[in-house]
PDB file of N, CA and C in Angstrom:
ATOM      1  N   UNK A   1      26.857  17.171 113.218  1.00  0.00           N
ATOM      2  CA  UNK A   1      28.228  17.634 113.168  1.00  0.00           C
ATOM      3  C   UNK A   1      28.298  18.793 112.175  1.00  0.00           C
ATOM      4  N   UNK A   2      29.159  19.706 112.766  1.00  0.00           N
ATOM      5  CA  UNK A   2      28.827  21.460 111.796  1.00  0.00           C
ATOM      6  C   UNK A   2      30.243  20.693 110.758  1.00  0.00           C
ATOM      7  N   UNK A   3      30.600  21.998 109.839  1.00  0.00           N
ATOM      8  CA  UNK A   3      31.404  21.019 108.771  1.00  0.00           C
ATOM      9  C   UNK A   3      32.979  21.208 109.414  1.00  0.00           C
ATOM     10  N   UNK A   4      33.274  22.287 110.495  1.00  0.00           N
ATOM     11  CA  UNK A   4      34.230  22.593 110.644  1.00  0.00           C
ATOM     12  C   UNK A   4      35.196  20.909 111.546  1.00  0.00           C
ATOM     13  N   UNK A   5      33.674  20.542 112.296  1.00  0.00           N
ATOM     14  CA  UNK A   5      33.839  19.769 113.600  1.00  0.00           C
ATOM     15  C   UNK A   5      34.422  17.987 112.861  1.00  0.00           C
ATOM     16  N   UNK A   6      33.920  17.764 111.401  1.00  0.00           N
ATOM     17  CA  UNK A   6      33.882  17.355 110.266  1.00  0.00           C
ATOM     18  C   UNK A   6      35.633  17.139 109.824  1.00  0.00           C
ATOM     19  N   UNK A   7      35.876  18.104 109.245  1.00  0.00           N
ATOM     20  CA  UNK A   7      37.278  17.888 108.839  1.00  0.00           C
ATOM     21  C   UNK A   7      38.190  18.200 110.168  1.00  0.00           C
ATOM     22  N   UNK A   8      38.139  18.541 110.989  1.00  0.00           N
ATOM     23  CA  UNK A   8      38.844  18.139 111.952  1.00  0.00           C
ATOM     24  C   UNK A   8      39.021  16.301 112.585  1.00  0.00           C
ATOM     25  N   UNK A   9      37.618  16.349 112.525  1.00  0.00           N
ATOM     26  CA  UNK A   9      37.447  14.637 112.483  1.00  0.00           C
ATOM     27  C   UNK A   9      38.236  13.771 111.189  1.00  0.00           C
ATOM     28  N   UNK A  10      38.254  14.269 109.827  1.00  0.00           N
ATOM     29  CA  UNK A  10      39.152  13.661 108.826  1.00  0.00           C
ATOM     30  C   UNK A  10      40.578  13.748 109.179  1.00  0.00           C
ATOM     31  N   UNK A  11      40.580  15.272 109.906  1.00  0.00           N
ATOM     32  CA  UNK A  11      42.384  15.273 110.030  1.00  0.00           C
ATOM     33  C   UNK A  11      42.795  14.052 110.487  1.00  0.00           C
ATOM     34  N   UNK A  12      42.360  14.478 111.861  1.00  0.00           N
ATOM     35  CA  UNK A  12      42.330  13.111 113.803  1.00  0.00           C
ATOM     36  C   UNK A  12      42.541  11.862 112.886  1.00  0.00           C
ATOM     37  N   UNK A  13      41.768  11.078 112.008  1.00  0.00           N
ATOM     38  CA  UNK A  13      41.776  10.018 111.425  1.00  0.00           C
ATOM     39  C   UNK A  13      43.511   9.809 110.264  1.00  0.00           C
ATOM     40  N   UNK A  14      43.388  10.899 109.747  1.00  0.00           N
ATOM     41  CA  UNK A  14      44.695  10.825 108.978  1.00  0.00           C
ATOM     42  C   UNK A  14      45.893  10.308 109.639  1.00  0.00           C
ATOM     43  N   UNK A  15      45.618  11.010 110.510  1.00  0.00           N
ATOM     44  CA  UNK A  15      47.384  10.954 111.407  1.00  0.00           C
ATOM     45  C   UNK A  15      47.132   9.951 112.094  1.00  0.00           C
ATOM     46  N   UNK A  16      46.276   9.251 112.149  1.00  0.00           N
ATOM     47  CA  UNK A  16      45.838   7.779 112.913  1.00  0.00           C
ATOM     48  C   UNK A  16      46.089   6.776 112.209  1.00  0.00           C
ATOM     49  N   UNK A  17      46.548   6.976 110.557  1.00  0.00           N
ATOM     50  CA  UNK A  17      46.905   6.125 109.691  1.00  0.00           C
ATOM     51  C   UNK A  17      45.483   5.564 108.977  1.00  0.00           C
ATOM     52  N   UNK A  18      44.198   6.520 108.946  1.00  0.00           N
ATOM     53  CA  UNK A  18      43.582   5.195 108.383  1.00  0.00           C
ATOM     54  C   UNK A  18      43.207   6.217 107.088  1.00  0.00           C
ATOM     55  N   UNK A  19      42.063   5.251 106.632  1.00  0.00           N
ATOM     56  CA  UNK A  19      42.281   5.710 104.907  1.00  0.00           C
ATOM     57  C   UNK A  19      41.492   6.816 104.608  1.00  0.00           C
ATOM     58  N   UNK A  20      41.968   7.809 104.017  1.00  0.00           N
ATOM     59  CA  UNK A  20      41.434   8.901 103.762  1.00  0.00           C
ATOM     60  C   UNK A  20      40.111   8.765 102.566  1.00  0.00           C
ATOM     61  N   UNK A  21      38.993   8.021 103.476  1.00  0.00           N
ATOM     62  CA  UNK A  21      37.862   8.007 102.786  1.00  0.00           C
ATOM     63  C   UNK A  21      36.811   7.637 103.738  1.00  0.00           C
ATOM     64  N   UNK A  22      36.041   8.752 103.717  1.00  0.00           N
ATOM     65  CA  UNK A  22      34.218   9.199 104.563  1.00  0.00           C
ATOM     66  C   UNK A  22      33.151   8.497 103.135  1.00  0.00           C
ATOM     67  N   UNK A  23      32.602   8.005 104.247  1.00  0.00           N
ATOM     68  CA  UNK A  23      31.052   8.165 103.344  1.00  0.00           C
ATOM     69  C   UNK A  23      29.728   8.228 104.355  1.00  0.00           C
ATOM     70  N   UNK A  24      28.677   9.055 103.659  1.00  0.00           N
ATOM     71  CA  UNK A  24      27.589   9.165 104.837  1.00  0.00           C
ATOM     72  C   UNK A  24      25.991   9.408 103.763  1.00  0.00           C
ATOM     73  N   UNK A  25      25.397   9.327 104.791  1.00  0.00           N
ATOM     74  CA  UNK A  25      24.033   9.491 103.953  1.00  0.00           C
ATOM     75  C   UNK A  25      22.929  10.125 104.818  1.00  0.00           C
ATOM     76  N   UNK A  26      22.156  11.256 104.120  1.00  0.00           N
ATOM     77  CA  UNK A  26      20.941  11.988 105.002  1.00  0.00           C
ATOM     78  C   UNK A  26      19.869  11.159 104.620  1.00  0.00           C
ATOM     79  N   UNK A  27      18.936  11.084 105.270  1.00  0.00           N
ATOM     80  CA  UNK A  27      18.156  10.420 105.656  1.00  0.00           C
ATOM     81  C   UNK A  27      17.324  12.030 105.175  1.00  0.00           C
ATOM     82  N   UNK A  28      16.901  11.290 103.827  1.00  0.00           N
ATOM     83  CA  UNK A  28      15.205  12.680 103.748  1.00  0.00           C
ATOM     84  C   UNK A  28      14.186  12.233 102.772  1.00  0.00           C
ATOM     85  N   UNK A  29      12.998  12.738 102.964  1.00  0.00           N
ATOM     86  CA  UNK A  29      12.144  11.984 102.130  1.00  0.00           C
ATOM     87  C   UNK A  29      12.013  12.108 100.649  1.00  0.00           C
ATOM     88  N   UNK A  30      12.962  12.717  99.765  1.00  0.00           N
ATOM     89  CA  UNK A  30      12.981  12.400  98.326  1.00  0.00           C
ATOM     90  C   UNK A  30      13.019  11.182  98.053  1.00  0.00           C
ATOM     91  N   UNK A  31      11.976  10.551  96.910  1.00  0.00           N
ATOM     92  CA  UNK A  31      12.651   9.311  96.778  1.00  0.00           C
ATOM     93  C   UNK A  31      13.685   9.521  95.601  1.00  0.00           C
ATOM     94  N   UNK A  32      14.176  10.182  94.862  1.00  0.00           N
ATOM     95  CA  UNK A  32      15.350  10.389  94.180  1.00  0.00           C
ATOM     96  C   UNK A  32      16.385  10.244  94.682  1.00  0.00           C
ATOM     97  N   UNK A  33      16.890  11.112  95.985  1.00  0.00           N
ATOM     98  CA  UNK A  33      18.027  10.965  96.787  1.00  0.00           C
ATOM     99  C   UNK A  33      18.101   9.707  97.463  1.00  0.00           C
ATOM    100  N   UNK A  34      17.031   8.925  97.982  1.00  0.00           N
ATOM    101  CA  UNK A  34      17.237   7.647  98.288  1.00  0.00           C
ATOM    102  C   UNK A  34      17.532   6.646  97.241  1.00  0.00           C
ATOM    103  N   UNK A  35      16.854   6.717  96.134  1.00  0.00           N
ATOM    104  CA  UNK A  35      17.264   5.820  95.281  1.00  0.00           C
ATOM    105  C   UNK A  35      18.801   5.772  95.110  1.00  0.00           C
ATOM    106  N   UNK A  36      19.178   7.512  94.814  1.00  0.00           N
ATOM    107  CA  UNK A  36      20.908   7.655  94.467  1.00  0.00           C
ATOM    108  C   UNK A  36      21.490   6.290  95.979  1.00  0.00           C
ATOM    109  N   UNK A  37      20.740   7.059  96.881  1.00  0.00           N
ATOM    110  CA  UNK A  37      21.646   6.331  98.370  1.00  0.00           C
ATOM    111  C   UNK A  37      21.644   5.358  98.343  1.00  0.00           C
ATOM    112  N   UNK A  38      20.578   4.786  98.038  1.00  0.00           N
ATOM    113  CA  UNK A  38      20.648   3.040  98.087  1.00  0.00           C
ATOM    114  C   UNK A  38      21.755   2.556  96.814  1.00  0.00           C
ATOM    115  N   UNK A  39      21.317   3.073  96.066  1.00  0.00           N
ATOM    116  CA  UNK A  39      22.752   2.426  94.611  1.00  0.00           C
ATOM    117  C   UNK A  39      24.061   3.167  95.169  1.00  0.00           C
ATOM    118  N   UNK A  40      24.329   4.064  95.499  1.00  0.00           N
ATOM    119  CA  UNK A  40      25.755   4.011  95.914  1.00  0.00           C
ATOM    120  C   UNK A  40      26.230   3.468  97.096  1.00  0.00           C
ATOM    121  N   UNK A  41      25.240   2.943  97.831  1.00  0.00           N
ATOM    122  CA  UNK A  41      25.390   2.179  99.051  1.00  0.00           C
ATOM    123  C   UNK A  41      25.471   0.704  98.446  1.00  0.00           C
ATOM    124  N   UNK A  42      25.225   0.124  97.544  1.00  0.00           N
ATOM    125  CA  UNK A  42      25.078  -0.810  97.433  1.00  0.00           C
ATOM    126  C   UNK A  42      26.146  -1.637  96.063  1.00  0.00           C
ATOM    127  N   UNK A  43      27.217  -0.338  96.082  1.00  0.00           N
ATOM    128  CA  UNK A  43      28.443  -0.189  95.518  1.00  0.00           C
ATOM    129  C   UNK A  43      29.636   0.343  96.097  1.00  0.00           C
ATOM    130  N   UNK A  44      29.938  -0.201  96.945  1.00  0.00           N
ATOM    131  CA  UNK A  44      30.351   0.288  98.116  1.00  0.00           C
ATOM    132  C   UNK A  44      31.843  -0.308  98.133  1.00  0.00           C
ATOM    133  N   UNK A  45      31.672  -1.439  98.115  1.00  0.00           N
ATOM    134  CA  UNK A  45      33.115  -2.907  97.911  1.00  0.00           C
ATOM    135  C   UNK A  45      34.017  -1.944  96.428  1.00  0.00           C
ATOM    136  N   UNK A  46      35.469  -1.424  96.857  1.00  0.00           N
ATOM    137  CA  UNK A  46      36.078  -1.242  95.876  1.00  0.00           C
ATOM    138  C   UNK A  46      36.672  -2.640  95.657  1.00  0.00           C
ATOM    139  N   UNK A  47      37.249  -2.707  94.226  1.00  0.00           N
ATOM    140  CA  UNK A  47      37.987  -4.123  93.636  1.00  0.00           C
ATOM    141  C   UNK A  47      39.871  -4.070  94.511  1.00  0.00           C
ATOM    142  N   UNK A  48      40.128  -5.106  94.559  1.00  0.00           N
ATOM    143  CA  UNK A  48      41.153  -4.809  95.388  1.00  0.00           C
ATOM    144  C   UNK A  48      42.613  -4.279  94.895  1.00  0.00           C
ATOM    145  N   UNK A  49      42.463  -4.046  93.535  1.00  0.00           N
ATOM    146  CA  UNK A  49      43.210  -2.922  92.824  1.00  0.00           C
ATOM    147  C   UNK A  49      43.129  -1.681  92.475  1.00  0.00           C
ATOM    148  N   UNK A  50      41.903  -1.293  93.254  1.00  0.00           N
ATOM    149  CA  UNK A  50      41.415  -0.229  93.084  1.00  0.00           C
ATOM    150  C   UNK A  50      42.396   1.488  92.653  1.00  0.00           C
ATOM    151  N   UNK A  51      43.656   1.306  93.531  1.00  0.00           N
ATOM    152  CA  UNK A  51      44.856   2.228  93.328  1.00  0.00           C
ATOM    153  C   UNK A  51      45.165   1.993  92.033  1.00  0.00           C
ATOM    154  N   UNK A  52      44.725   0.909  90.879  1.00  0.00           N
ATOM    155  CA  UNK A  52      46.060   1.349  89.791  1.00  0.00           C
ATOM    156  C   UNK A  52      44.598   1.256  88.867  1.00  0.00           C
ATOM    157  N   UNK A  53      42.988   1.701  89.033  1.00  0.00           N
ATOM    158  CA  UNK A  53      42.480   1.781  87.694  1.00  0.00           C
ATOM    159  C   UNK A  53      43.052   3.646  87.244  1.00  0.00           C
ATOM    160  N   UNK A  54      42.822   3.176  85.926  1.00  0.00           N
ATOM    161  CA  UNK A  54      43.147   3.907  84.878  1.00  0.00           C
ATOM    162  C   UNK A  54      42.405   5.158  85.253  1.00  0.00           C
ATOM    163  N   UNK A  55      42.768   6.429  85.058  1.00  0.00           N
ATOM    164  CA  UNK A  55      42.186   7.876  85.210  1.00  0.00           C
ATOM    165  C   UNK A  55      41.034   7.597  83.694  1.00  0.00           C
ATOM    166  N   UNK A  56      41.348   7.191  83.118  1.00  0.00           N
ATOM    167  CA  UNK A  56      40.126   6.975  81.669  1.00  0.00           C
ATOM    168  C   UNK A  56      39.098   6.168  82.191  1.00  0.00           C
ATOM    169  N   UNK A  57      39.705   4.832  83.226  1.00  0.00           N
ATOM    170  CA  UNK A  57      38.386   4.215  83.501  1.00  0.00           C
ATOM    171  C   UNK A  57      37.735   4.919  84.458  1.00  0.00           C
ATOM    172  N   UNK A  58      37.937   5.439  85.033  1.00  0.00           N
ATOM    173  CA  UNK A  58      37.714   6.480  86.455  1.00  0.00           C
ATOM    174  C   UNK A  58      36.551   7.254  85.757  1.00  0.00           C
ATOM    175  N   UNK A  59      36.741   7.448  84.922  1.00  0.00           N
ATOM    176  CA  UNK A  59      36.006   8.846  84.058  1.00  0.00           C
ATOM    177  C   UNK A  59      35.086   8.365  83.344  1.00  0.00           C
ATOM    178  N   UNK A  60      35.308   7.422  82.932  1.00  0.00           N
ATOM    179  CA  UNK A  60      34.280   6.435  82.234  1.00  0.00           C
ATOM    180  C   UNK A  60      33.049   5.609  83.212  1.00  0.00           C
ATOM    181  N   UNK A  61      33.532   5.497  84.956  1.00  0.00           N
ATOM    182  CA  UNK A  61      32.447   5.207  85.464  1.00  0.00           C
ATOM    183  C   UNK A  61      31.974   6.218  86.433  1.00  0.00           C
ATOM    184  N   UNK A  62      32.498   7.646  86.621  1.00  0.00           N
ATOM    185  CA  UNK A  62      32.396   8.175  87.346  1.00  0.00           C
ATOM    186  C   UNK A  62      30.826   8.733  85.985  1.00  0.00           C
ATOM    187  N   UNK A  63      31.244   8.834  84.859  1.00  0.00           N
ATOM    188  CA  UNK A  63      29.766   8.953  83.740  1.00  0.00           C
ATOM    189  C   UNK A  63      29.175   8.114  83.638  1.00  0.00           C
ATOM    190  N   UNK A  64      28.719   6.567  84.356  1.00  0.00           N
ATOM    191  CA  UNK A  64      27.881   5.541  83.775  1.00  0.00           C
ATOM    192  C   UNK A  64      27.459   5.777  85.662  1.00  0.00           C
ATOM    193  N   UNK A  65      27.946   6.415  86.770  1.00  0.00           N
ATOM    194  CA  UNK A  65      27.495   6.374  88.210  1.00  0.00           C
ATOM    195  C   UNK A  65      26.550   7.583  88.043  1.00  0.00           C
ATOM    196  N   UNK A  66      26.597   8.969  87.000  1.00  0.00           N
ATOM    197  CA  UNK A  66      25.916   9.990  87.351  1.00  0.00           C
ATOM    198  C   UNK A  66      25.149  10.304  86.273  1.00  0.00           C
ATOM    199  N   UNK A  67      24.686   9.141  85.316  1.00  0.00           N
ATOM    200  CA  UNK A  67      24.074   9.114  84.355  1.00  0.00           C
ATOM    201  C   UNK A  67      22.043   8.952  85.109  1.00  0.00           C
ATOM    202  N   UNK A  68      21.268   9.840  84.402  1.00  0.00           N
ATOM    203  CA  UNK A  68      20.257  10.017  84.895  1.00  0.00           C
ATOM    204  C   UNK A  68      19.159   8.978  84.231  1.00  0.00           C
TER     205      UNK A  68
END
């Protein structure tokens, strides 16, 4: 899918009511990028309050998710 064909596909979904959130994964032989894929795949389940964490906690794990 080219990127244009992409957000047209996000629009189609919007106005369909569903939740404005994609996730996908390339398939290549780094094992770095797989490792990332497998741990963010395997964090996947948001908590079911997910709408009211804190912009501080947000920031606080969005730095403990991209910590090397």
């Amino acid at each position: 899918m080219i990127e244009k064909g992409f957000w047209e596909f996000i629009k189609k979904v919007w106005v369909e009511g569903r939740v404005s959130q994609v996730s996908g994964r390339i398939d290549i032989q780094d094992p770095d990028a797989q490792n990332a894929g497998g741990y963010i795949s395997g964090h996947a389940l948001l908590p079911r309050d997910y709408d009211k964490i804190s912009k501080e906690n947000l920031a606080k794990m969005a730095t403990l998710l991209f910590k090397k």
